[in-house]
N, C-alpha and C. Protein backbone atom coordinates (compact mmCIF):
# COMPACT_ATOMS: atom_id res chain seq x y z
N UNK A 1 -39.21 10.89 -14.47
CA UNK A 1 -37.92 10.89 -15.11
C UNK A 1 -38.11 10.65 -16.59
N UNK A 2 -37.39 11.23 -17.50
CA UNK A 2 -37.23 11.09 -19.04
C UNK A 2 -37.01 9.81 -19.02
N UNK A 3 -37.85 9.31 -20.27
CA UNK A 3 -37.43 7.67 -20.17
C UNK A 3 -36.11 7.76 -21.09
N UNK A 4 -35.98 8.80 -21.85
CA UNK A 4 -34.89 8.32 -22.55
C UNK A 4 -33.48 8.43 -21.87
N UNK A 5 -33.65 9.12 -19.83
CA UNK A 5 -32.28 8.97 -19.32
C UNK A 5 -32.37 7.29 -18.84
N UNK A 6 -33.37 6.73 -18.61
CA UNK A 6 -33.07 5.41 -18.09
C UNK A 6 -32.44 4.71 -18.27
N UNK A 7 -31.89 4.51 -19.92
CA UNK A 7 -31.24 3.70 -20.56
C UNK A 7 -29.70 4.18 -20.16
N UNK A 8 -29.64 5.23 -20.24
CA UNK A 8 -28.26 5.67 -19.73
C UNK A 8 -27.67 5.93 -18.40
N UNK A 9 -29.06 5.91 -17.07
CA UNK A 9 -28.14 5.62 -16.17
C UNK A 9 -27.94 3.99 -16.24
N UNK A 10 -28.95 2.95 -16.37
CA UNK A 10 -28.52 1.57 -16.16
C UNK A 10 -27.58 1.66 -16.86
N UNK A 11 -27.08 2.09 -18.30
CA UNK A 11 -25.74 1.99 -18.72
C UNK A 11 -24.38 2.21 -17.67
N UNK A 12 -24.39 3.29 -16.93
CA UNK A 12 -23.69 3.83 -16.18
C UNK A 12 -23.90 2.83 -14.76
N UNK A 13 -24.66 2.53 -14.44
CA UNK A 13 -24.49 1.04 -13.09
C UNK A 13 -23.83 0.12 -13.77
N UNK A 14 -23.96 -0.12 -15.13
CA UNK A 14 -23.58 -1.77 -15.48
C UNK A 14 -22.06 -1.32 -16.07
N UNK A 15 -21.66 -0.33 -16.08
CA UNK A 15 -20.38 -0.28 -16.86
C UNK A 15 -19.41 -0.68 -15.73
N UNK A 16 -19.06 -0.24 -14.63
CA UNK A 16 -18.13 -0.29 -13.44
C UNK A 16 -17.93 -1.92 -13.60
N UNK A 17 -19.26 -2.54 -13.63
CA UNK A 17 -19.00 -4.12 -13.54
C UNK A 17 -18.30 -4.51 -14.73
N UNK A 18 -19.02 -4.28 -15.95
CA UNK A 18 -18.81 -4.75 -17.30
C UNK A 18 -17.17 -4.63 -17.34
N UNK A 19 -16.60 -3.08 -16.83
CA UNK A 19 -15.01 -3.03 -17.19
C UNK A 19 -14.10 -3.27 -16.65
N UNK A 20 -14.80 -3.67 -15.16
CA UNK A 20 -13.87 -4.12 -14.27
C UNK A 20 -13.08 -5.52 -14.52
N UNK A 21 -12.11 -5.40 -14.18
CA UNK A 21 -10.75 -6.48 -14.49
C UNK A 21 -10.61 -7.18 -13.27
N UNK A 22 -11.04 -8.43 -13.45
CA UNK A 22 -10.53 -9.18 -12.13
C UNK A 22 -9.01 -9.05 -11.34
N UNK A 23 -9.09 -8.84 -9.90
CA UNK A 23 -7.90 -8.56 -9.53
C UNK A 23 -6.84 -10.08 -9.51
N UNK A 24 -5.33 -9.51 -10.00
CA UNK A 24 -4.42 -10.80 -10.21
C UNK A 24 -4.47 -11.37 -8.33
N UNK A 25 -5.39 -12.37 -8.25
CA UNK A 25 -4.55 -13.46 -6.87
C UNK A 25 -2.81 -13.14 -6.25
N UNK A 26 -2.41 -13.37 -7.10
CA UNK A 26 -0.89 -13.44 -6.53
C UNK A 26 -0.43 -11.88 -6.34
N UNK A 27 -0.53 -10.66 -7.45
CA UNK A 27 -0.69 -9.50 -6.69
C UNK A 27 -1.08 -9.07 -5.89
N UNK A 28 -2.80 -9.42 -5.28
CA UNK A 28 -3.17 -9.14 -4.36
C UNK A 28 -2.65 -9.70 -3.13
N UNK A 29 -2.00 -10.49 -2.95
CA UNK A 29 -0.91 -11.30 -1.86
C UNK A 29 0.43 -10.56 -1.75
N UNK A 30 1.07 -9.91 -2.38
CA UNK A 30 2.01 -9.37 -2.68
C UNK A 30 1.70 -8.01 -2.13
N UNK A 31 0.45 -7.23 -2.26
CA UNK A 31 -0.05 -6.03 -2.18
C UNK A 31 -0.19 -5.98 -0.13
N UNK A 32 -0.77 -7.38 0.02
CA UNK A 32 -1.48 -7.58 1.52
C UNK A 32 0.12 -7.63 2.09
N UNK A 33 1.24 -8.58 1.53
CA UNK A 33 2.01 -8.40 2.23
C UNK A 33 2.55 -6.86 2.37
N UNK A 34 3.05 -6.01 1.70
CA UNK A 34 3.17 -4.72 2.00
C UNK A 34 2.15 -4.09 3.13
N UNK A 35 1.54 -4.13 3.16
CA UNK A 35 0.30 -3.68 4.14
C UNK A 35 0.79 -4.59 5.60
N UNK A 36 1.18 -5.66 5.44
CA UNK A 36 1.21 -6.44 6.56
C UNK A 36 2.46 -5.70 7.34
N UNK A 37 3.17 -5.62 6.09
CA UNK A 37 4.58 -4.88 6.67
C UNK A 37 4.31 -3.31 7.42
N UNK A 38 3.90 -2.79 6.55
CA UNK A 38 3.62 -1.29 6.87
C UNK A 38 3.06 -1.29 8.70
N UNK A 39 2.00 -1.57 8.29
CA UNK A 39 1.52 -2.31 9.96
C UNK A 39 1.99 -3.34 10.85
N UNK A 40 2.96 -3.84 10.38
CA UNK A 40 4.01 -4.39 11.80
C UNK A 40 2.83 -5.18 12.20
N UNK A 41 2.02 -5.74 11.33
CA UNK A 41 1.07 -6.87 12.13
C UNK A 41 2.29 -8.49 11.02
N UNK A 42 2.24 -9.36 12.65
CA UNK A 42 2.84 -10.10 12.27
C UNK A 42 1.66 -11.44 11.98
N UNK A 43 0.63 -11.12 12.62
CA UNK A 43 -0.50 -12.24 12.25
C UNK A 43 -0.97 -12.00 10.60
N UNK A 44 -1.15 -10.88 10.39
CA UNK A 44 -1.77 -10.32 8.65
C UNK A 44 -0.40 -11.40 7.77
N UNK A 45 0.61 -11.10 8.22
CA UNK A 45 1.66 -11.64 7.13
C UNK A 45 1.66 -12.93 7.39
N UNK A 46 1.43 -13.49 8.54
CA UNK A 46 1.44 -14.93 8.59
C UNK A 46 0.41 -15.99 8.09
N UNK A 47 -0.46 -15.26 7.97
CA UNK A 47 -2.12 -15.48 7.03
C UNK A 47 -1.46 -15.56 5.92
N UNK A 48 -0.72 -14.78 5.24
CA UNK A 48 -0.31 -15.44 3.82
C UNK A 48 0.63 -16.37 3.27
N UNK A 49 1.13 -16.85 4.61
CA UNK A 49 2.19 -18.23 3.89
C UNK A 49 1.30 -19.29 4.32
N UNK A 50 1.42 -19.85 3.29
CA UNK A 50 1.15 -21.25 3.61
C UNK A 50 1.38 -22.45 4.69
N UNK A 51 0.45 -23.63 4.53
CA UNK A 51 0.77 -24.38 5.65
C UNK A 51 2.38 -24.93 5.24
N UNK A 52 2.94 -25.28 4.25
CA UNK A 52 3.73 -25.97 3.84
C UNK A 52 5.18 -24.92 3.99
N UNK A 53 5.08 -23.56 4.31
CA UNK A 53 5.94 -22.95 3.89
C UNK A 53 7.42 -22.84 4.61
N UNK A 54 8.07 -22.95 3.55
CA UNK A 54 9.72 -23.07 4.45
C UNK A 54 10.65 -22.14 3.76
N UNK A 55 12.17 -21.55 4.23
CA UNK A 55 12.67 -20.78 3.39
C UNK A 55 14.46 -21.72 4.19
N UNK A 56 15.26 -20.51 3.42
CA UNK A 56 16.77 -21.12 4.03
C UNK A 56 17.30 -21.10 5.41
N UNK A 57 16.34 -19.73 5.94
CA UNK A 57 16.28 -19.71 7.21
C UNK A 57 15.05 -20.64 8.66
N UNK A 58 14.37 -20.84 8.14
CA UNK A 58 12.88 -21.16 8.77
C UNK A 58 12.68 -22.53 8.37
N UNK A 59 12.65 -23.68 9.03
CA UNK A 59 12.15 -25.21 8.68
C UNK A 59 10.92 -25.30 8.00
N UNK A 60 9.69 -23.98 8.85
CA UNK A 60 8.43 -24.12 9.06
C UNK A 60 7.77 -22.62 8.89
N UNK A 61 6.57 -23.04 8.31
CA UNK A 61 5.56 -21.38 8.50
C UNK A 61 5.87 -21.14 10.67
N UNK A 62 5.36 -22.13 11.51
CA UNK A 62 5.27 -21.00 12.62
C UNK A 62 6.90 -20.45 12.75
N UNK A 63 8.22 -21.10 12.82
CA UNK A 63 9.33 -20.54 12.40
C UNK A 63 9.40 -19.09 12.10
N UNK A 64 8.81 -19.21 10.78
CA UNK A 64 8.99 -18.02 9.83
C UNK A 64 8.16 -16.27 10.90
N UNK A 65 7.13 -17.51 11.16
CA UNK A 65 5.89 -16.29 11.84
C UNK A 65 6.80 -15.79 13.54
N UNK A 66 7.49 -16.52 13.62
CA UNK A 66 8.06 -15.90 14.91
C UNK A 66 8.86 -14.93 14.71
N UNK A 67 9.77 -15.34 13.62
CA UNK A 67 11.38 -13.84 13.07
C UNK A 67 10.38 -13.18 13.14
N UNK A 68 8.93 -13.18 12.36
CA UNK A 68 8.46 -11.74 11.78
C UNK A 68 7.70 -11.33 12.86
N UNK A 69 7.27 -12.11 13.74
CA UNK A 69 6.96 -11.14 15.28
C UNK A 69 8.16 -10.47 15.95
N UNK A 70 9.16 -11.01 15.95
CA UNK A 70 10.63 -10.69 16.58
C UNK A 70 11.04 -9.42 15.89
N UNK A 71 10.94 -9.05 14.68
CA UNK A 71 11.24 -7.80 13.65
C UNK A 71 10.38 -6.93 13.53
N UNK A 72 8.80 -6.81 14.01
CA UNK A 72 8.04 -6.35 14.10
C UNK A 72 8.14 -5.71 15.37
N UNK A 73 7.78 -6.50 16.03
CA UNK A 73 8.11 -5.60 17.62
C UNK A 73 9.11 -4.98 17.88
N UNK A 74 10.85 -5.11 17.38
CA UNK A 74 11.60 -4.21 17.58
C UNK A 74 11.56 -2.93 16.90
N UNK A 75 10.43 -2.34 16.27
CA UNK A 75 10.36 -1.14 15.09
C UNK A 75 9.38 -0.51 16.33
N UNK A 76 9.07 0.66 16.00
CA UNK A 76 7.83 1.55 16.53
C UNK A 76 6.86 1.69 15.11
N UNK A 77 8.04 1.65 14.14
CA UNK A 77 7.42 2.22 12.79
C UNK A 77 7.89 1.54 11.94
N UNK A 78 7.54 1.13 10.40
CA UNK A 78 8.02 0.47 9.38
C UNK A 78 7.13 1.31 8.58
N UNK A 79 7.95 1.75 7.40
CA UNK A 79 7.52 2.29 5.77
C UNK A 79 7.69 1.46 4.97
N UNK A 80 6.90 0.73 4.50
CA UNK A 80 7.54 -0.22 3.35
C UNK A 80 6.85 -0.07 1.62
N UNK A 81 7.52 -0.39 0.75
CA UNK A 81 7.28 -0.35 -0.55
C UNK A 81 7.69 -0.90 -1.43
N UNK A 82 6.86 -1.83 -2.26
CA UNK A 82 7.75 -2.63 -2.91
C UNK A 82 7.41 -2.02 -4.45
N UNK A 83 8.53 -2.40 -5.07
CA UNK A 83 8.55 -2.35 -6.62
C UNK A 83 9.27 -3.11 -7.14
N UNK A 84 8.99 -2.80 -9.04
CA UNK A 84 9.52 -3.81 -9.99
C UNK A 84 9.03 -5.24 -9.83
N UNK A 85 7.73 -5.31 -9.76
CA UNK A 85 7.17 -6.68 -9.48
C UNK A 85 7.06 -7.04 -10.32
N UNK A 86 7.31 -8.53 -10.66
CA UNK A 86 7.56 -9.35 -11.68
C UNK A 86 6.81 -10.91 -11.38
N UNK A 87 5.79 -10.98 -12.32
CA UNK A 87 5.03 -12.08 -11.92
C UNK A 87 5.18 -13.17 -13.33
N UNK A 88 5.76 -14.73 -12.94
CA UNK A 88 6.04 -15.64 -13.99
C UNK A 88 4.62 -16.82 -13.23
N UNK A 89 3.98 -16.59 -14.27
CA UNK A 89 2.80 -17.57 -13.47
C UNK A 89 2.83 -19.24 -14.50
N UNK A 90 1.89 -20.18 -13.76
CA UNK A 90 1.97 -21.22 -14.04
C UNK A 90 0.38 -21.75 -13.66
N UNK A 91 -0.02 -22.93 -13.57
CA UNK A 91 -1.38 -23.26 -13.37
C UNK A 91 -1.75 -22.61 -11.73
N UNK A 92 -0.47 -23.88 -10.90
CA UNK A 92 -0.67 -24.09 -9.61
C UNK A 92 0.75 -23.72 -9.11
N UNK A 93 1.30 -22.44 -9.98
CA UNK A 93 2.90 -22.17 -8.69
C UNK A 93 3.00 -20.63 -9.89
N UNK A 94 3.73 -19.83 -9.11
CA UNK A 94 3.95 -18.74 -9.70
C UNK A 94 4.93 -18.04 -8.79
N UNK A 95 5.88 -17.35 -9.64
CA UNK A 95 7.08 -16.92 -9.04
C UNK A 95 6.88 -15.28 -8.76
N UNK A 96 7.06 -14.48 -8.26
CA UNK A 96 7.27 -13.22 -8.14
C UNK A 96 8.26 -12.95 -7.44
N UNK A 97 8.85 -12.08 -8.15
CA UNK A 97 9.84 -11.42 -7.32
C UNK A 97 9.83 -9.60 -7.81
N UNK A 98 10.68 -9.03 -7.06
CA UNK A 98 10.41 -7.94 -6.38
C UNK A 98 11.20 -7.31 -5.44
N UNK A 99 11.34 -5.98 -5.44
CA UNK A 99 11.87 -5.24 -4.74
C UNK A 99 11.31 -4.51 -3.49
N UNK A 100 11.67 -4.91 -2.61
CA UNK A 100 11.11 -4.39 -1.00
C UNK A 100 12.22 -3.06 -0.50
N UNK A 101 11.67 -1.77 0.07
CA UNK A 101 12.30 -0.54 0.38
C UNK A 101 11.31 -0.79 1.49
N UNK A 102 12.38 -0.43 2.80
CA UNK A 102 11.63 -0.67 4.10
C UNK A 102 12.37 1.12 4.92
N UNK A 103 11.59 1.40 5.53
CA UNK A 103 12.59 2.26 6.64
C UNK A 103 11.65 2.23 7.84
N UNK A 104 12.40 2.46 8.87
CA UNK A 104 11.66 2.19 10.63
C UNK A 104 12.37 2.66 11.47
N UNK A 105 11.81 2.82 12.48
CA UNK A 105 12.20 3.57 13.60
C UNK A 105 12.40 2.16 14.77
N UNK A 106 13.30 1.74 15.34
CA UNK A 106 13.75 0.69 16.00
C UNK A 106 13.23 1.57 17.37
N UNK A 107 12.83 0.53 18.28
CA UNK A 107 12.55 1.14 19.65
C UNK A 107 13.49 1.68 20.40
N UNK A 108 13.23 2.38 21.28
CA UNK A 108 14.68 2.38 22.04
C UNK A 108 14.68 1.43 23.26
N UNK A 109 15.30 0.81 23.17
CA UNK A 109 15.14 -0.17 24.36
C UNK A 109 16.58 -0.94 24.26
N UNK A 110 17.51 -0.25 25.42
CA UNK A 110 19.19 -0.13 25.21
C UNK A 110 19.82 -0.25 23.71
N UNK A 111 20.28 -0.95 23.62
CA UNK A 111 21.21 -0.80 22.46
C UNK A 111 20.52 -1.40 21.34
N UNK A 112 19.48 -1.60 21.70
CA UNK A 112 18.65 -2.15 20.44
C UNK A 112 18.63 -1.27 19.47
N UNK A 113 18.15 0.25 19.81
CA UNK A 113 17.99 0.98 18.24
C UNK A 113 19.08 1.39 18.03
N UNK A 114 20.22 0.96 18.21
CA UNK A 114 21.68 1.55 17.79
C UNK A 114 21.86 -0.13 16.73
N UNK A 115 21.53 -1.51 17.16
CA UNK A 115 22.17 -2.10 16.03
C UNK A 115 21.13 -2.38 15.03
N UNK A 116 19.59 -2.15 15.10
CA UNK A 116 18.53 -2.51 13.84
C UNK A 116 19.08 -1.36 12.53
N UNK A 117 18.97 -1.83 11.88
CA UNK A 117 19.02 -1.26 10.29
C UNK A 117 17.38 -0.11 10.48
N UNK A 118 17.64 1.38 9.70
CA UNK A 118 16.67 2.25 10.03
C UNK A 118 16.45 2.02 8.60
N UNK A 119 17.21 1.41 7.26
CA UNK A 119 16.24 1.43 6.04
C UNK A 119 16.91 0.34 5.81
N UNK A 120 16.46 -0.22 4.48
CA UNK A 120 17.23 -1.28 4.07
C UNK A 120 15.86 -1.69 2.62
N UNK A 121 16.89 -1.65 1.84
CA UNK A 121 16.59 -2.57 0.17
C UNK A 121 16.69 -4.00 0.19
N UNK A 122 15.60 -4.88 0.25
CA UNK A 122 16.09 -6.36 -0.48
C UNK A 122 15.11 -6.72 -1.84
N UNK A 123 15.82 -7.82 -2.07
CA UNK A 123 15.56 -7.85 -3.74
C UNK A 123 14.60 -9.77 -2.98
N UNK A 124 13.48 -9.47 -3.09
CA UNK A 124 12.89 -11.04 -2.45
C UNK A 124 12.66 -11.73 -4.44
N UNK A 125 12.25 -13.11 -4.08
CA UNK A 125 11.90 -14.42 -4.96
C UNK A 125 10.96 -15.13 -4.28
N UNK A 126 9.71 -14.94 -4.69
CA UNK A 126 8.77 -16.06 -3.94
C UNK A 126 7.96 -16.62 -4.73
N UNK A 127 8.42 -17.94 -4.61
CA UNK A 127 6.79 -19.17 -5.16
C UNK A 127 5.99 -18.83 -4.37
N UNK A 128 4.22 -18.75 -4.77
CA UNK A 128 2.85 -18.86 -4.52
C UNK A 128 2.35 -20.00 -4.44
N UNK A 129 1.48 -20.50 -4.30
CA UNK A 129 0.41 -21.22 -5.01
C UNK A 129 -0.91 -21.77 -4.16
N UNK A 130 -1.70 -21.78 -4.90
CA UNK A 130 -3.19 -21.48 -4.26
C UNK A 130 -3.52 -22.31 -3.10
N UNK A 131 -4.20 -21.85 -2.38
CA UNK A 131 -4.14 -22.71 -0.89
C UNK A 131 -5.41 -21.71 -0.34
N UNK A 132 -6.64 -22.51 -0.15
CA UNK A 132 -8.06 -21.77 0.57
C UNK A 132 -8.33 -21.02 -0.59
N UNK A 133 -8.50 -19.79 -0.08
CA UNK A 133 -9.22 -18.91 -1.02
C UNK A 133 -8.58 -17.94 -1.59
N UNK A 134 -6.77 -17.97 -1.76
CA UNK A 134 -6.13 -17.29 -2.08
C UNK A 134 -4.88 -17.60 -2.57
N UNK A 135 -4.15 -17.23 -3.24
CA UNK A 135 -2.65 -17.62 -3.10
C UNK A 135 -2.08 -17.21 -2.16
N UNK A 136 -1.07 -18.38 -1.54
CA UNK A 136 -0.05 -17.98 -0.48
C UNK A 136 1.49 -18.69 -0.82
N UNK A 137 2.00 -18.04 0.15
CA UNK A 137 3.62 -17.80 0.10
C UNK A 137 4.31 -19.49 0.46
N UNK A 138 4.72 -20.41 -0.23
CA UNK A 138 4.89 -21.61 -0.28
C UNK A 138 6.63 -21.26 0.25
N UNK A 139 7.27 -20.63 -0.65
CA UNK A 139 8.93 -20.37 -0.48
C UNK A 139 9.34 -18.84 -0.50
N UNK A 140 10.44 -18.88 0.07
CA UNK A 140 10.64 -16.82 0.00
C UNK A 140 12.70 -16.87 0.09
N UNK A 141 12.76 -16.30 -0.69
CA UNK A 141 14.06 -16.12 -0.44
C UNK A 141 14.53 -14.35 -0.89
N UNK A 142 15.81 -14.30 -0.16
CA UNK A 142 16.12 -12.88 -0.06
C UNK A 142 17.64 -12.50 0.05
N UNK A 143 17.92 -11.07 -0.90
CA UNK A 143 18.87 -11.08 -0.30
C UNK A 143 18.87 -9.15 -0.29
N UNK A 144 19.80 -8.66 0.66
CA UNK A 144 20.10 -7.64 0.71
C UNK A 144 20.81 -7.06 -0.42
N UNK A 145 20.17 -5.93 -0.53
CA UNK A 145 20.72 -4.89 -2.27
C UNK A 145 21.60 -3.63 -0.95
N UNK A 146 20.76 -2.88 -0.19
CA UNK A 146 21.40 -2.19 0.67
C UNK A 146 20.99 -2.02 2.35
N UNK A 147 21.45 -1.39 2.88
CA UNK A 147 21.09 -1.36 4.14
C UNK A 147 21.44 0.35 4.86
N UNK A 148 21.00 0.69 5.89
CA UNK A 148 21.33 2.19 6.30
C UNK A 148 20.80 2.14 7.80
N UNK A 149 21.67 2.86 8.46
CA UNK A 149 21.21 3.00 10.47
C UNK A 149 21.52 4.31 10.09
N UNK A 150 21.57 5.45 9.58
CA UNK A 150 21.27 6.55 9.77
C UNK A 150 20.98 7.32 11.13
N UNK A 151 20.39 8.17 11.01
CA UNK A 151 20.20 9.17 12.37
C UNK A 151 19.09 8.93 13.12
């Protein structure tokens, strides 16, 4: 090999590292929850709240982890996507909030897929803060922007 390419592939191994940008913690929690959603896995989303976590509805994280097995299993399917993420950070707490676009196919199982919502907009607010090896979901609050049962 030309010695004078050597210098330029090690350039080219060390650059990927050199320019790479550490990924934001609290985005990447934000990112996993979408994924958790998409996949109707209710264990993936429950991995990211915290031990401490409570909301207006839920006393408790297992609480919380049950609605979202209960909402999970009534779908066959969930699309979800969030935008307009907005991250106000702090040492040890950080707020994001954000826009969640969901649509799903409710099972049929009697009148069940006649009353689940087939899309629905909410506008969430959630404190973080670091817990193990990641940030997780300490508080979550929500409210509905729109909703749709369509065809």
């Amino acid at each position: 090999m030309n010695r004078r390419l050597v210098p330029f592939f090690a350039l080219l191994l060390l650059a990927p590292s050199a320019c790479r940008k550490e990924a934001d913690p609290v985005r990447a929690t934000i990112e996993s929850l979408e994924s958790a959603a998409e996949d109707r896995d209710a264990e993936a989303a429950g991995e990211l709240l915290a031990a401490a976590y409570t909301d207006v509805e839920h006393p408790d994280r297992a609480a919380a982890l049950g609605t979202l097995r209960r909402y999970f299993a009534a779908y066959e399917s969930i699309s979800a996507s969030f935008s307009d993420l907005v991250v106000d950070r702090k040492p040890d707490l950080a707020r994001a909030t954000f826009t969640a676009s969901f649509n799903g196919s409710p099972r049929k199982l009697g009148a069940l897929s006649e009353m689940l919502p087939r899309s629905a907009k909410v506008r969430f607010e959630m404190n973080l803060a670091p817990e193990g090896d990641g940030w997780k979901v300490v508080w979550a609050s929500w409210s509905l922007v729109s909703e749709g049962t369509g065809p």
